[in-house]
C-alpha atoms as a PDB file:
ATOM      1  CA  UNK A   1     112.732  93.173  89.470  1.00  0.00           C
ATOM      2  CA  UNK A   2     109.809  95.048  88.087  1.00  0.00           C
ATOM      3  CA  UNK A   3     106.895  95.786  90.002  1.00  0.00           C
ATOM      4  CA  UNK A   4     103.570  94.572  87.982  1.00  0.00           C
ATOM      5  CA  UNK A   5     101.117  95.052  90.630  1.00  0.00           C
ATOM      6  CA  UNK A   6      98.280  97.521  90.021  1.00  0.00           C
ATOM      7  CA  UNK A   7      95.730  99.393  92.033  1.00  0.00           C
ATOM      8  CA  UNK A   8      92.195 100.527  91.456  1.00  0.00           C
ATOM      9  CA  UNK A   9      91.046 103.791  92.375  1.00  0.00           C
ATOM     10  CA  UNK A  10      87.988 105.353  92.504  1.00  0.00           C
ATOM     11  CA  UNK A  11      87.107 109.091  93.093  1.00  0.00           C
ATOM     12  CA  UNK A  12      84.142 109.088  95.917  1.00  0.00           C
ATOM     13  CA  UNK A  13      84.855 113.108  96.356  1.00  0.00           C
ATOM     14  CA  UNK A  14      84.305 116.442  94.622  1.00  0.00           C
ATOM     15  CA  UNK A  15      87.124 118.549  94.113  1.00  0.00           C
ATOM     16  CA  UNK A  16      84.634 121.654  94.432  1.00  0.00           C
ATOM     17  CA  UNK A  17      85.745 123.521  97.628  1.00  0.00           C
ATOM     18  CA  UNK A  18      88.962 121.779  97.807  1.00  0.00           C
ATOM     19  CA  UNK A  19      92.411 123.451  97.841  1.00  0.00           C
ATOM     20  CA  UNK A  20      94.148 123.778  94.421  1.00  0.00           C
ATOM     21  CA  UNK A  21      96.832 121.056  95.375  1.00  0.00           C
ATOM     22  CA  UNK A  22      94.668 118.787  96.404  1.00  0.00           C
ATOM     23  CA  UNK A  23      92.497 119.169  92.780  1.00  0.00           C
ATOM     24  CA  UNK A  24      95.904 118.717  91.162  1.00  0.00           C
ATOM     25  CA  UNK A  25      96.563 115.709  92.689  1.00  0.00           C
ATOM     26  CA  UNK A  26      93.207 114.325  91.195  1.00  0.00           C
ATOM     27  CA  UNK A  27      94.184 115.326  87.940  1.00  0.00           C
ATOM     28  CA  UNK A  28      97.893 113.702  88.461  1.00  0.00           C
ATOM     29  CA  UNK A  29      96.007 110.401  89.298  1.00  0.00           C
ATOM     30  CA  UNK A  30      93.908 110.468  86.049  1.00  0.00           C
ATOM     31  CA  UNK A  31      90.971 111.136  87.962  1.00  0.00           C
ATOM     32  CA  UNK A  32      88.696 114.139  86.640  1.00  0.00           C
ATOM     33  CA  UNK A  33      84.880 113.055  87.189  1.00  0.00           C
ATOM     34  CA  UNK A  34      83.225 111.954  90.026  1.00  0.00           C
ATOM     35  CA  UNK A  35      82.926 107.730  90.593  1.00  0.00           C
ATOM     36  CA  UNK A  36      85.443 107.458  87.371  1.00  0.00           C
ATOM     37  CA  UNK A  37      88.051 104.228  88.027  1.00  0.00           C
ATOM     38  CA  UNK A  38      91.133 104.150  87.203  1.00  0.00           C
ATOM     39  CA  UNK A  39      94.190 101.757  87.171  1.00  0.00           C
ATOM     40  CA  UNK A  40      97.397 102.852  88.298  1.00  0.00           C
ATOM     41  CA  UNK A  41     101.178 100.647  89.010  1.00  0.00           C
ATOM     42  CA  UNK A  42     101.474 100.733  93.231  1.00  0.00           C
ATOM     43  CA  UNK A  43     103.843 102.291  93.286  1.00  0.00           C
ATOM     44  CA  UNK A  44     105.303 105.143  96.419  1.00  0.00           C
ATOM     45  CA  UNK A  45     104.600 107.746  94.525  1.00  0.00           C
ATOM     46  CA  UNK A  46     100.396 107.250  93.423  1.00  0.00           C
ATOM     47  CA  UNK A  47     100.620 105.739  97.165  1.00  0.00           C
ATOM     48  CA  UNK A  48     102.024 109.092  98.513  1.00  0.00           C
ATOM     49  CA  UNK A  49      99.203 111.163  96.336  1.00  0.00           C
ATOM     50  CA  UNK A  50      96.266 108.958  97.954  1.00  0.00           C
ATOM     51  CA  UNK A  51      97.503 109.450 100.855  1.00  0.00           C
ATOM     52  CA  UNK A  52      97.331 113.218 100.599  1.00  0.00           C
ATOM     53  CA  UNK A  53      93.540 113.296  99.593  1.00  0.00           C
ATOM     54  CA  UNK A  54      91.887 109.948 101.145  1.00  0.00           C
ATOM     55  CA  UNK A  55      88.794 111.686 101.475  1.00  0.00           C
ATOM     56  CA  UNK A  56      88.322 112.399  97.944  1.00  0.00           C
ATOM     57  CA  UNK A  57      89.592 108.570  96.552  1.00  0.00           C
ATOM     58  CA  UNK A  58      88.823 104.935  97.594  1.00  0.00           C
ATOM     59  CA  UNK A  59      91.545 101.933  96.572  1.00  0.00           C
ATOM     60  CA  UNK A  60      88.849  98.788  95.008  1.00  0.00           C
ATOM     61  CA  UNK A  61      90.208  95.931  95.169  1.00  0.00           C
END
């Protein structure tokens, strides 16, 4: 049973100032420029990451 549903996000935060994890996370997501989209599967995993930086991404939907 494969799991086709996707998520937007979108990077509302700088990572200037931020810790170096939290920058890596960004760049784990595919996000590297601020208001840049992208899609990802929903999966736990890219829901654990947004989780860890909410402040820096917003989930369109």
């Amino acid at each position: 049973m494969a799991n086709n549903k996707t998520i937007k996000i979108k990077q509302i935060g700088s990572p200037i100032r931020r810790p170096e994890s939290q920058r890596k996370i960004l760049v784990g997501l595919g996000l590297d420029k601020m208001h840049k989209v992208v899609e990802r599967q929903d999966t736990p995993e890219v829901r654990g990451a947004i989780a860890k930086i909410p402040h820096l991404v917003a989930i369109l939907d």
